[in-house]
N, C-alpha and C. Protein backbone atom coordinates (compact mmCIF):
# COMPACT_ATOMS: atom_id res chain seq x y z
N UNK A 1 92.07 118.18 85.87
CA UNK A 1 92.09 118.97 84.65
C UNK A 1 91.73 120.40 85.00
N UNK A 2 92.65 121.26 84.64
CA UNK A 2 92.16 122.91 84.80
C UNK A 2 91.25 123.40 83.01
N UNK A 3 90.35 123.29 83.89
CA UNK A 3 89.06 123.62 82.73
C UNK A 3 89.18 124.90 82.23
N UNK A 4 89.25 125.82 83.00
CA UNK A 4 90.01 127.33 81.93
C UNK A 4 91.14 126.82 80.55
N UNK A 5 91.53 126.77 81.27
CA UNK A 5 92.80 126.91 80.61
C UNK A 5 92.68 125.74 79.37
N UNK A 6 92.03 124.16 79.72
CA UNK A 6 91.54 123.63 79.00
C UNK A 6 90.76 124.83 77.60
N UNK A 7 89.75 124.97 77.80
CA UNK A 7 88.94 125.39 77.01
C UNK A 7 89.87 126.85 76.44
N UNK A 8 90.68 127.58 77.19
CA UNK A 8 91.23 128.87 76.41
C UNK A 8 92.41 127.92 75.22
N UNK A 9 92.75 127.05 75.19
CA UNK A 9 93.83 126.14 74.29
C UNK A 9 92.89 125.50 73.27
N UNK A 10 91.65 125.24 73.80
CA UNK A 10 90.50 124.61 72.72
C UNK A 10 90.31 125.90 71.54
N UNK A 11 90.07 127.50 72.34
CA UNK A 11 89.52 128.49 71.82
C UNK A 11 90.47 128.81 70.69
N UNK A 12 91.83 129.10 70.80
CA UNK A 12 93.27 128.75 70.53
C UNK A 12 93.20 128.85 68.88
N UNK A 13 92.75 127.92 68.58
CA UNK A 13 92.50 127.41 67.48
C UNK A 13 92.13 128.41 66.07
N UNK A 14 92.90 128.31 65.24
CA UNK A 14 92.27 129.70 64.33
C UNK A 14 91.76 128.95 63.46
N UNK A 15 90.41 129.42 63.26
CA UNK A 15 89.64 128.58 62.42
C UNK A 15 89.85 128.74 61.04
N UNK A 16 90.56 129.97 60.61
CA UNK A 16 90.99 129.96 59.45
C UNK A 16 92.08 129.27 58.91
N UNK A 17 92.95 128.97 59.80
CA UNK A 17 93.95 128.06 59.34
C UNK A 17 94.05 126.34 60.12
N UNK A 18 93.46 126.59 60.96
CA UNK A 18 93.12 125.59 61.84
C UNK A 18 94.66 125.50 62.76
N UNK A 19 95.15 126.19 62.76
CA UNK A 19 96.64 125.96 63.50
C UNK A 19 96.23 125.67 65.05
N UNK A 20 96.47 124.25 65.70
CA UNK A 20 96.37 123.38 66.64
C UNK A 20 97.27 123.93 67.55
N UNK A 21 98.32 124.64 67.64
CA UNK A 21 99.74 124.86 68.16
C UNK A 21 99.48 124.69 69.48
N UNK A 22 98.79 125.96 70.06
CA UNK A 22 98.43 126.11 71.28
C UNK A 22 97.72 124.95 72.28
N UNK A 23 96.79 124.49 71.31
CA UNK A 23 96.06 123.49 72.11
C UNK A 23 97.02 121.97 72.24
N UNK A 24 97.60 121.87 70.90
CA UNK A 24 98.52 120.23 71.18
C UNK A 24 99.57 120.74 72.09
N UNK A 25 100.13 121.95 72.33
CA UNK A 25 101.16 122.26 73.49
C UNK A 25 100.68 122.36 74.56
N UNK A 26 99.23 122.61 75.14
CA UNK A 26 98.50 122.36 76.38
C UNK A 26 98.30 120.73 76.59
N UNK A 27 97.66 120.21 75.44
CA UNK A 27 97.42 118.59 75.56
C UNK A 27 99.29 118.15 75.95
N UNK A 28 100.45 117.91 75.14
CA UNK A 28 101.33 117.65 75.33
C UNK A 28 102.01 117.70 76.56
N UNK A 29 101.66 118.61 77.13
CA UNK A 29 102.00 119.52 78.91
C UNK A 29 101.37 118.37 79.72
N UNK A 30 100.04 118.09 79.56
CA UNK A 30 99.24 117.53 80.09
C UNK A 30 99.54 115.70 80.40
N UNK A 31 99.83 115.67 79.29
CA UNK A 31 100.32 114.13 79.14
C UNK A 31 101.50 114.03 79.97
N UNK A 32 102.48 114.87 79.65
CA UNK A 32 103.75 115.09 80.58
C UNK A 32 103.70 114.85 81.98
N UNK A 33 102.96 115.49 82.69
CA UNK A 33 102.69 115.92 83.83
C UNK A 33 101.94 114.45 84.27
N UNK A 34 101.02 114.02 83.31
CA UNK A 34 100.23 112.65 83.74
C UNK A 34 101.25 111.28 83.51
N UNK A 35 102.24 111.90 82.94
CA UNK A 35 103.21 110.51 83.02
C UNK A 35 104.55 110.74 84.12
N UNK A 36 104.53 112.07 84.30
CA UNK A 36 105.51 112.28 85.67
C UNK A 36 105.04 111.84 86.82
N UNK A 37 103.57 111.83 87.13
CA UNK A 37 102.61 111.21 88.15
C UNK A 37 102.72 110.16 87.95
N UNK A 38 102.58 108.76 86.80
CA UNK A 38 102.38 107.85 86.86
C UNK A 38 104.40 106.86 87.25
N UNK A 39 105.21 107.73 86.81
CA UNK A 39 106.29 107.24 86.95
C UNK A 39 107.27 107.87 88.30
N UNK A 40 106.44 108.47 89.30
CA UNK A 40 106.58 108.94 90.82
C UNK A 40 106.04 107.90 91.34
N UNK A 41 105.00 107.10 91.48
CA UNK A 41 104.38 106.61 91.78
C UNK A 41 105.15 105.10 91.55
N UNK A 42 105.56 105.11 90.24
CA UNK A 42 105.71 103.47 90.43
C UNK A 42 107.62 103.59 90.86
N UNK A 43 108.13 104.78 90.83
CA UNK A 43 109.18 105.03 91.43
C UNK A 43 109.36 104.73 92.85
N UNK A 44 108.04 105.32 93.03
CA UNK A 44 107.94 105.04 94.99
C UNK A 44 107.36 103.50 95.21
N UNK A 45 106.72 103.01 94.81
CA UNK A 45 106.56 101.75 94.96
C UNK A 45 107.37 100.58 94.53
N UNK A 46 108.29 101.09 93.71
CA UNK A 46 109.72 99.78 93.29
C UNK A 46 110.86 100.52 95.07
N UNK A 47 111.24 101.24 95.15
CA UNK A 47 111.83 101.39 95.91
C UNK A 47 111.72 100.54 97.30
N UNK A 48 111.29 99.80 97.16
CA UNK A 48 110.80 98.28 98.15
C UNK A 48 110.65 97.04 97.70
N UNK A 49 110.99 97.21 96.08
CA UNK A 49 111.16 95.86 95.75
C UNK A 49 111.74 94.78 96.39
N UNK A 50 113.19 95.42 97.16
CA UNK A 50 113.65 94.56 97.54
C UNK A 50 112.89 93.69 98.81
N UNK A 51 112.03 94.21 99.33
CA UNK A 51 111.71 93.78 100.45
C UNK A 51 110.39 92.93 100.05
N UNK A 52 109.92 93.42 98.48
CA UNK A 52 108.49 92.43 98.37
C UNK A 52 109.34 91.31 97.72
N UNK A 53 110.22 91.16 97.17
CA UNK A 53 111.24 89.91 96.36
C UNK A 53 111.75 88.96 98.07
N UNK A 54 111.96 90.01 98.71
CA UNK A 54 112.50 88.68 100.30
C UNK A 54 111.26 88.04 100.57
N UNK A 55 110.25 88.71 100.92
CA UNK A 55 108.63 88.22 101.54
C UNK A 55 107.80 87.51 100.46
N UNK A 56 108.23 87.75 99.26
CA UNK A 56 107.26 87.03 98.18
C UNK A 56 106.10 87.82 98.05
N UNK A 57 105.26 87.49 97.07
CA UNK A 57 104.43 88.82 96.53
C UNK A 57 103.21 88.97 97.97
N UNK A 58 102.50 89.94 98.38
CA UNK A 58 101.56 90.27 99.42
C UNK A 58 100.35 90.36 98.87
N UNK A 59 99.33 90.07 99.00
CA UNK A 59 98.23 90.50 98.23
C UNK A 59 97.40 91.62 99.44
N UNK A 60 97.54 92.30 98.96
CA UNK A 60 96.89 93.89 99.94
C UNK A 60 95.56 94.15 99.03
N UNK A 61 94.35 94.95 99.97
CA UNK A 61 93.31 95.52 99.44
C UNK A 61 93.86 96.48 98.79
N UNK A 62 93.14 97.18 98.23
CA UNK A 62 93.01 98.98 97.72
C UNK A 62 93.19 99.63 98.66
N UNK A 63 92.38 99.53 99.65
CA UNK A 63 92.81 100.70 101.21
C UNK A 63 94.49 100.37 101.94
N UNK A 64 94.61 99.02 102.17
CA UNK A 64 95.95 98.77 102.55
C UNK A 64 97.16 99.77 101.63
N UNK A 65 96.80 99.07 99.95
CA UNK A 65 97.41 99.89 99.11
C UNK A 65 97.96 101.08 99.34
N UNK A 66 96.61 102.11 99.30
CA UNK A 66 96.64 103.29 99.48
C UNK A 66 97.96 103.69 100.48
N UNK A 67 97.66 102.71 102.44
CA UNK A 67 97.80 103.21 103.14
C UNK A 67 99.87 102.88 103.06
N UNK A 68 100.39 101.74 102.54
CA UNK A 68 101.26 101.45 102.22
C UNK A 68 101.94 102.86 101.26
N UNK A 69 101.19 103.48 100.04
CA UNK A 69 101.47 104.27 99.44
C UNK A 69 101.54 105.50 100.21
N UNK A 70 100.79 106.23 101.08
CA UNK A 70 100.93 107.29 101.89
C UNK A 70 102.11 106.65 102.74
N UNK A 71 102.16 105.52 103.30
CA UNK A 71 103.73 105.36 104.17
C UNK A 71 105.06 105.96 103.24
N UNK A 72 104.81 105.19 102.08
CA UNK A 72 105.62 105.70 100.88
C UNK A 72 106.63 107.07 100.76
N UNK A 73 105.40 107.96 100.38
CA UNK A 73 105.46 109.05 100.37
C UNK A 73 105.95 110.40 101.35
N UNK A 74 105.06 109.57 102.61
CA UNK A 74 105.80 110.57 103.91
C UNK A 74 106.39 109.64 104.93
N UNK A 75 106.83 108.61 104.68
CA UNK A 75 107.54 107.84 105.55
C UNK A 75 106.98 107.15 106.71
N UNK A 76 105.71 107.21 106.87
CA UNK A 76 104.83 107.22 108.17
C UNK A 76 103.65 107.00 107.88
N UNK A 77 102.93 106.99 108.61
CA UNK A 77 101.44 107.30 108.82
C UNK A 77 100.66 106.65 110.01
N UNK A 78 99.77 107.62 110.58
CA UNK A 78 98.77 107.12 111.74
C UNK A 78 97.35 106.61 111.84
N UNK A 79 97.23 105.84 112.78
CA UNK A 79 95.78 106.14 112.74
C UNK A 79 95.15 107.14 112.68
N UNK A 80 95.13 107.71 113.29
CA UNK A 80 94.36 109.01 112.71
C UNK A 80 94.01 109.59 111.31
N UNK A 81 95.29 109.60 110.92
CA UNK A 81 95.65 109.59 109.47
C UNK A 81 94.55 108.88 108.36
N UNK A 82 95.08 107.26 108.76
CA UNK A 82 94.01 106.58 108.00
C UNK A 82 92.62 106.34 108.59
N UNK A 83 92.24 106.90 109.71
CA UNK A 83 90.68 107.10 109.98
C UNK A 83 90.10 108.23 109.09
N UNK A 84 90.98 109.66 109.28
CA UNK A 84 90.40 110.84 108.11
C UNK A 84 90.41 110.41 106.95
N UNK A 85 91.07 109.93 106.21
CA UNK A 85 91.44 109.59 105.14
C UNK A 85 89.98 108.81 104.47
N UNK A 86 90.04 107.36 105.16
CA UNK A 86 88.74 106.85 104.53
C UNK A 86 87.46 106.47 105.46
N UNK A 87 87.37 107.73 106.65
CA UNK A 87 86.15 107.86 107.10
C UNK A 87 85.69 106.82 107.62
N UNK A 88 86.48 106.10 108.36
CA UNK A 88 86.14 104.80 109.27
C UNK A 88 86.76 105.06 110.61
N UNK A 89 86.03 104.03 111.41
CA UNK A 89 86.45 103.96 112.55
C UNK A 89 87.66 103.94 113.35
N UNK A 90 88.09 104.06 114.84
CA UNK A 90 89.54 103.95 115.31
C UNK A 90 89.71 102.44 114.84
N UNK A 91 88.71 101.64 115.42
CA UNK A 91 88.45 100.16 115.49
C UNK A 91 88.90 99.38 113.78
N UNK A 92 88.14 100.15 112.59
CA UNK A 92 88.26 99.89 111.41
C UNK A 92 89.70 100.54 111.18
N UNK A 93 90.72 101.89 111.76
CA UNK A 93 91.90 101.98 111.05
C UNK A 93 93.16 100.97 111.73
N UNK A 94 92.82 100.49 113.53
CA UNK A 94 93.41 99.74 113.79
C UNK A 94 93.73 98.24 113.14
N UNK A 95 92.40 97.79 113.02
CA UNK A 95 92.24 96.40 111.92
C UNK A 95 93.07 96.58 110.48
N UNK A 96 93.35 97.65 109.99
CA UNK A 96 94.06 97.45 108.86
C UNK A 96 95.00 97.61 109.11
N UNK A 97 96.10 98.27 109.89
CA UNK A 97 97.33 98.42 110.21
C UNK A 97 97.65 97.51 110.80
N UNK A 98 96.75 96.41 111.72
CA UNK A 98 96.96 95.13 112.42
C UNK A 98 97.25 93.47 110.96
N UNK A 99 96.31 93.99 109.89
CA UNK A 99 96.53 93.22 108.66
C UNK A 99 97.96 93.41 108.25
N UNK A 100 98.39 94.87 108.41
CA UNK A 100 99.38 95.15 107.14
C UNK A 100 100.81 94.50 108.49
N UNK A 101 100.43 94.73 109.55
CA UNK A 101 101.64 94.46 110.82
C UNK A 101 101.92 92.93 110.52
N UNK A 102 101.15 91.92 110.37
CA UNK A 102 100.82 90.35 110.65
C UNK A 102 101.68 90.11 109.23
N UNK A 103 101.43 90.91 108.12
CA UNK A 103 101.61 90.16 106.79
C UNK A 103 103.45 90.65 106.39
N UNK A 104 104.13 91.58 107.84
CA UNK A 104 104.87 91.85 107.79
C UNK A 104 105.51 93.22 106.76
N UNK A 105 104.29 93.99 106.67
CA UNK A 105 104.55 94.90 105.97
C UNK A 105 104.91 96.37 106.54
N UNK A 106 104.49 96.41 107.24
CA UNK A 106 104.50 97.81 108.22
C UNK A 106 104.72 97.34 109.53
N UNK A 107 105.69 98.40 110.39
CA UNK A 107 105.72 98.15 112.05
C UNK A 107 105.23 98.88 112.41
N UNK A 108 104.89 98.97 114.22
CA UNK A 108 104.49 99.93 114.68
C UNK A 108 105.66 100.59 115.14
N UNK A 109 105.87 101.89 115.58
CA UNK A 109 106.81 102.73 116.36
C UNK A 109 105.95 104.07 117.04
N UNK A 110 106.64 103.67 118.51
CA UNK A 110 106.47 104.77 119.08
C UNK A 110 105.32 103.84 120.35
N UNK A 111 104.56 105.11 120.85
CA UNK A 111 103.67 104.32 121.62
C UNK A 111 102.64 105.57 122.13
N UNK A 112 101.38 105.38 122.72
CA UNK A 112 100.44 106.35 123.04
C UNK A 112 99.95 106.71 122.19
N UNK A 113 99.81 108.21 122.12
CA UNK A 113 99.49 109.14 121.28
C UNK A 113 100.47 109.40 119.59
N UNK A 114 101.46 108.57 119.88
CA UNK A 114 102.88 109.09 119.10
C UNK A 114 103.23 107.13 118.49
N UNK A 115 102.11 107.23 118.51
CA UNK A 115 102.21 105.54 117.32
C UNK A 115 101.97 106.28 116.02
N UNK A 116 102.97 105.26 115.37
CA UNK A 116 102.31 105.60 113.64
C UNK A 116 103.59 104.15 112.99
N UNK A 117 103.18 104.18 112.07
CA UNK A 117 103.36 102.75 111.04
C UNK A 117 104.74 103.25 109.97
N UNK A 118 105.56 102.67 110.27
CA UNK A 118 105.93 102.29 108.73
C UNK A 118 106.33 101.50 108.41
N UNK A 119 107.26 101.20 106.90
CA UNK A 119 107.29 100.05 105.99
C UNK A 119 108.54 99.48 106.85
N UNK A 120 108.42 98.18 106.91
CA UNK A 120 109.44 96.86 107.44
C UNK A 120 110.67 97.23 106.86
């Protein structure tokens, strides 16, 4: 939420007539924008339906989630990646990419320094 701008659309408001204009066209913007996010998102995650309908449903953590969703998005992702990300170990980002590899969700590619994961 941009809190300026919030509160200058609150200020908005003429108290003599009470005319809302400004502020329901900031709220309205807002909603917009929070439903363009929510329908990117499930845009990028149907775009593999087909592949969770072949494998049958997966049950993934929240972090897997996540890390499935950043593959999503940029096509990839590394360890490294998911060590910065949620502040765990090489040991702890290998173990989850080794979960998501086994359950057939992500491969590895590449090798050395130049490994990174993506979706099957």
């Amino acid at each position: 939420m941009d809190r300026p701008n919030y509160y200058n659309a609150l200020k908005s408001v003429n108290p003599n007539t009470l005319d809302l204009t400004e502020w329901l066209e900031y709220f309205t913007d807002g909603v917009a924008v929070s439903m363009k996010n929510v329908r990117d998102k499930v845009f990028g995650l149907s775009r593999d339906v087909k592949l969770l309908k072949k494998q049958g449903q997966v049950a993934l953590n929240e972090r897997q989630m996540e890390i499935v969703e950043k593959i999503i998005a940029n096509g990839k992702i590394t360890n490294r990646e998911i060590k910065d990300r949620f502040k765990i170990s090489d040991t702890a980002a290998r173990d989850e990419t080794s979960k998501l590899e086994d359950l057939n969700v992500v491969k590895r590619v590449g090798k050395g320094r130049n490994i990174h994961y993506v979706l099957i």
